[in-house]
Protein backbone atom coordinates (compact mmCIF):
# COMPACT_ATOMS: atom_id res chain seq x y z
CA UNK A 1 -1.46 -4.50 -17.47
CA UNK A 2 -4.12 -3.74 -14.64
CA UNK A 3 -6.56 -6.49 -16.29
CA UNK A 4 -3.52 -9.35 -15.55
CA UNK A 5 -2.47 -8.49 -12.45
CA UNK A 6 -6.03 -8.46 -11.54
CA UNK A 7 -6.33 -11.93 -12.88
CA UNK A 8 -3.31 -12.77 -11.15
CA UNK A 9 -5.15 -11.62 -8.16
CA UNK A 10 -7.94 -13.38 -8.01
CA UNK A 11 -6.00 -16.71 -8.55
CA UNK A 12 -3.88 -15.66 -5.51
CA UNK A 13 -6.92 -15.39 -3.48
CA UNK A 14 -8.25 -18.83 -4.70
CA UNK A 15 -5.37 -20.27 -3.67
CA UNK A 16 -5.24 -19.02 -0.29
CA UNK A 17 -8.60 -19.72 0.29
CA UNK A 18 -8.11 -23.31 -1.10
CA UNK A 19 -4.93 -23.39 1.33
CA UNK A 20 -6.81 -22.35 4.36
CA UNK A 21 -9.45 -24.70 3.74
CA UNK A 22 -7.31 -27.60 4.20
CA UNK A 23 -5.28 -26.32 6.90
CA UNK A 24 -7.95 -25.91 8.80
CA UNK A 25 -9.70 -28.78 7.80
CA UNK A 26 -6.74 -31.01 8.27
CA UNK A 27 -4.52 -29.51 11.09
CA UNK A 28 -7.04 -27.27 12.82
CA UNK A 29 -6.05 -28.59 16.58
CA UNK A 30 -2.21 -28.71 15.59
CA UNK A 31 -3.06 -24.86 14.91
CA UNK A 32 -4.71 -23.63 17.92
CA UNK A 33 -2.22 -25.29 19.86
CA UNK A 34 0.83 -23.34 17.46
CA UNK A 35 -1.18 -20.15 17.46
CA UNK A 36 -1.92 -20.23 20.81
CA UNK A 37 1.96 -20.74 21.79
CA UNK A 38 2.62 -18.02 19.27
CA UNK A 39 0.43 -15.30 21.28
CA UNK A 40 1.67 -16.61 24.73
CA UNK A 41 5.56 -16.06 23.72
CA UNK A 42 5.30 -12.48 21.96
CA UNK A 43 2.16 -11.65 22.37
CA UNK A 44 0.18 -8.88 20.16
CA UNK A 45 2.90 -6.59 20.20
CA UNK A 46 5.24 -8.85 18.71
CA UNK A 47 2.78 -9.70 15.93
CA UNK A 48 2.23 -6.32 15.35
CA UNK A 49 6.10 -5.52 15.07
CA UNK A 50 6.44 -8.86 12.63
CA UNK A 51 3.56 -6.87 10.62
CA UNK A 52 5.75 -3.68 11.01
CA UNK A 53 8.69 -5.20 9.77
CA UNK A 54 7.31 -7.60 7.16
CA UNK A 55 5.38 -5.16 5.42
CA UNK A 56 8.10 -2.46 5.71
CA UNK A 57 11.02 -4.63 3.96
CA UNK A 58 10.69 -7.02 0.93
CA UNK A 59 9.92 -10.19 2.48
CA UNK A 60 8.14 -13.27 1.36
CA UNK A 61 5.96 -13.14 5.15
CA UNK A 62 2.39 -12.60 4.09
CA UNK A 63 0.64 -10.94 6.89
CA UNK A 64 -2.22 -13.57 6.59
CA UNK A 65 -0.10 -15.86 8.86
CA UNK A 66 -0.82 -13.39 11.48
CA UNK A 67 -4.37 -12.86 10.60
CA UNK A 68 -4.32 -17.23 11.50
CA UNK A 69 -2.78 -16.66 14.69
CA UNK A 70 -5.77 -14.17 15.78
CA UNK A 71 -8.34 -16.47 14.11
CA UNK A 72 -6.67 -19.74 15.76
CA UNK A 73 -6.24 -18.21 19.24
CA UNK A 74 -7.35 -16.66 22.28
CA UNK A 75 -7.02 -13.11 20.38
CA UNK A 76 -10.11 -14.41 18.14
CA UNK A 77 -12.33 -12.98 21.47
CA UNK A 78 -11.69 -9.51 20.18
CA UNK A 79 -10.41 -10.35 16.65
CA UNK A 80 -12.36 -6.96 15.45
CA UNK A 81 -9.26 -4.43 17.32
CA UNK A 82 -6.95 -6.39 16.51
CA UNK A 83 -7.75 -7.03 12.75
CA UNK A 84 -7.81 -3.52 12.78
CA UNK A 85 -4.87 -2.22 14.52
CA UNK A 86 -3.08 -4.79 12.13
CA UNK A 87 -4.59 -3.24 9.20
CA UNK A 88 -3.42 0.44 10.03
CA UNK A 89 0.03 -1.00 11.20
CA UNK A 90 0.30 -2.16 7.44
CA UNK A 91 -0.47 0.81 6.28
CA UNK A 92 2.26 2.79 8.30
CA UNK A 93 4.75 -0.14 7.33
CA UNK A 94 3.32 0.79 3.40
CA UNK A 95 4.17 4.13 4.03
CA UNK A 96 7.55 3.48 5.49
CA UNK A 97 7.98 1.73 2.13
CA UNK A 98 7.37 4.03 0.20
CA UNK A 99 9.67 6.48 2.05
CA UNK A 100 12.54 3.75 1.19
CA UNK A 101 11.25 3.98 -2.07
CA UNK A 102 11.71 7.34 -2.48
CA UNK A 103 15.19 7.30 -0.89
CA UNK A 104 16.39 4.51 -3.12
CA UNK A 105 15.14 6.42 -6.40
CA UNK A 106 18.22 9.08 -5.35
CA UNK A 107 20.48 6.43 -6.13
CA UNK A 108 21.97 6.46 -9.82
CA UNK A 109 21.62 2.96 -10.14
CA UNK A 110 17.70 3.06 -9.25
CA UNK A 111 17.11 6.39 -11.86
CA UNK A 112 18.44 4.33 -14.86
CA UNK A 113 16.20 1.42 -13.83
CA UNK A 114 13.28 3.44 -13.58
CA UNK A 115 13.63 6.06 -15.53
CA UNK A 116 13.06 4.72 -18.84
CA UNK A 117 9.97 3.52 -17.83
CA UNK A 118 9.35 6.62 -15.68
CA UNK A 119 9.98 9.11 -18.58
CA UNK A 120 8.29 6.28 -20.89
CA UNK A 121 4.54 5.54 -18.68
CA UNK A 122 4.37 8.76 -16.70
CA UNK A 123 0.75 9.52 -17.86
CA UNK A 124 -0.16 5.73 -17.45
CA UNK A 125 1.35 6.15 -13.64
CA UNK A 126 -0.24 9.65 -12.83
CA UNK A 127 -3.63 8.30 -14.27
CA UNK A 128 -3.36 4.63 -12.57
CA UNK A 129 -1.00 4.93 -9.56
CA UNK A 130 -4.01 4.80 -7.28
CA UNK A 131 -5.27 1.69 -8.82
CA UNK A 132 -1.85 0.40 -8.88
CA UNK A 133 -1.28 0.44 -5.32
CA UNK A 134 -4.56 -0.71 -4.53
CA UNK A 135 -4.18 -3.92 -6.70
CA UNK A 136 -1.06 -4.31 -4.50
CA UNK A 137 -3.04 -3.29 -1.16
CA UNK A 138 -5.22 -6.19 -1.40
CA UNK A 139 -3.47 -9.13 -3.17
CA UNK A 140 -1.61 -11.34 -1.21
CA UNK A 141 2.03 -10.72 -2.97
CA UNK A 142 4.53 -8.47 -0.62
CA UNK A 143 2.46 -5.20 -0.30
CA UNK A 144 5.96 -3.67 0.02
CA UNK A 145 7.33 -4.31 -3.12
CA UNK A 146 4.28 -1.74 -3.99
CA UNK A 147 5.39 0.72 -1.84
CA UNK A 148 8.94 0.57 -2.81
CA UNK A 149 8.11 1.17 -6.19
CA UNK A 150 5.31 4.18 -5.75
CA UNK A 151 8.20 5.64 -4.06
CA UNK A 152 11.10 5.33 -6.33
CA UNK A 153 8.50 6.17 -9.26
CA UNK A 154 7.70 9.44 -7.10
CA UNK A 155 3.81 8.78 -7.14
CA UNK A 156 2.68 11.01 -4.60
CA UNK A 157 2.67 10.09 -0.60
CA UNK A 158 -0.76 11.24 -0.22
CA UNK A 159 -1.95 8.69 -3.29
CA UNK A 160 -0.41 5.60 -1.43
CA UNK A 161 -1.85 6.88 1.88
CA UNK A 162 -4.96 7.02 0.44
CA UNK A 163 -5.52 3.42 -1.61
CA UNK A 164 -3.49 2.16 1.57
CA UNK A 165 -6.27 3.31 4.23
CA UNK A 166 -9.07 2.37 1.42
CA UNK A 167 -8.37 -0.88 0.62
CA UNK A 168 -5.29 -2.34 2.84
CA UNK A 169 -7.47 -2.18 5.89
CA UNK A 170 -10.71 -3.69 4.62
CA UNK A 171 -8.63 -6.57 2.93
CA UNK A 172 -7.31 -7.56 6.28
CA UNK A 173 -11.12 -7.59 7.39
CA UNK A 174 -11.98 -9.92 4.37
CA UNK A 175 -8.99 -12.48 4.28
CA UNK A 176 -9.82 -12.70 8.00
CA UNK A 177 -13.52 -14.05 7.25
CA UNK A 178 -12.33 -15.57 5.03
CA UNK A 179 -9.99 -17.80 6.81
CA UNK A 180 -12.73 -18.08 9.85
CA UNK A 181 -14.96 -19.03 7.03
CA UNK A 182 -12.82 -21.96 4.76
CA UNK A 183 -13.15 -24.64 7.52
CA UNK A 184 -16.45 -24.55 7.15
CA UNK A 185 -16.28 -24.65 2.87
CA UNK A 186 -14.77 -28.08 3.34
């Protein structure tokens, strides 16, 4: 289980970085000019509340958009704060995730879903959990839908918390290189 979805990881990130390559091979002054708009209308406070909400609710928003917009625009002066602000904003929106997690798994409907395999992988979960979230802290599929699911499956706040700080905010540091670095791969 942890050996696909790490496979399924690493061809995520392949992707992206082949995606980012071209884009900014292709389109890079079409970008500046978009991200550059972007941060003039809402600013860094709107990206981080996009962050906030994106990462909070199942949506198919990658925050690596955002991580663009900072790359591709004035913001790329000080990209180091606000990399980093973005990272602990996803982490907060994890958390908040995970509390919606754990409110959903009150729900009867939620319990019979998950608790077969609850009742069923419970060591595998108390033994992995960590890992589990942290495959889903730095992959580039909704971080959320990780969250959600810690929660409903009752793995510990302090668990999430933990892979979310150790891994969630250093992958926002790495896909940013990485996407100041594809241009030049091309």
């Amino acid at each position: 289980m942890i050996g696909d979805n790490l496979i399924k990881a690493v061809i995520a990130v392949v992707v992206f970085i082949l995606a980012t390559s071209a884009l900014g091979y292709w389109l890079e002054d079409e970008l500046t000019m978009a991200t550059t708009w972007v941060v003039n209308k809402i600013g860094f406070f709107g990206l981080g509340l996009i962050l906030l909400v994106t990462d909070t609710l199942v949506t198919p928003f990658p925050p690596d958009i955002l991580l663009l917009v900072i790359a591709k625009s004035p913001l790329a002066e000080q990209w180091q704060s606000y990399v980093l602000i973005l990272g602990m904003i996803s982490c907060l929106a994890g958390m908040l995730g995970w509390g919606i997690g754990r409110w959903l798994g009150r729900f009867e409907f939620v319990k019979r879903t998950f608790g077969d395999f609850k009742a069923e992988h419970r060591e595998f979960i108390r033994r992995y959990g960590f890992w589990a979230v942290v495959i889903g802290s730095i992959t580039p599929f909704p971080f959320s839908v990780t969250c959600w699911t810690a929660g409903m499956l009752e793995l510990r706040w302090i668990t999430v918390l933990a892979a979310a700080i150790s891994f969630r905010i250093p992958r926002f540091f790495f896909y940013y290189w990485l996407i100041t670095s594809a241009g030049n791969w091309i």
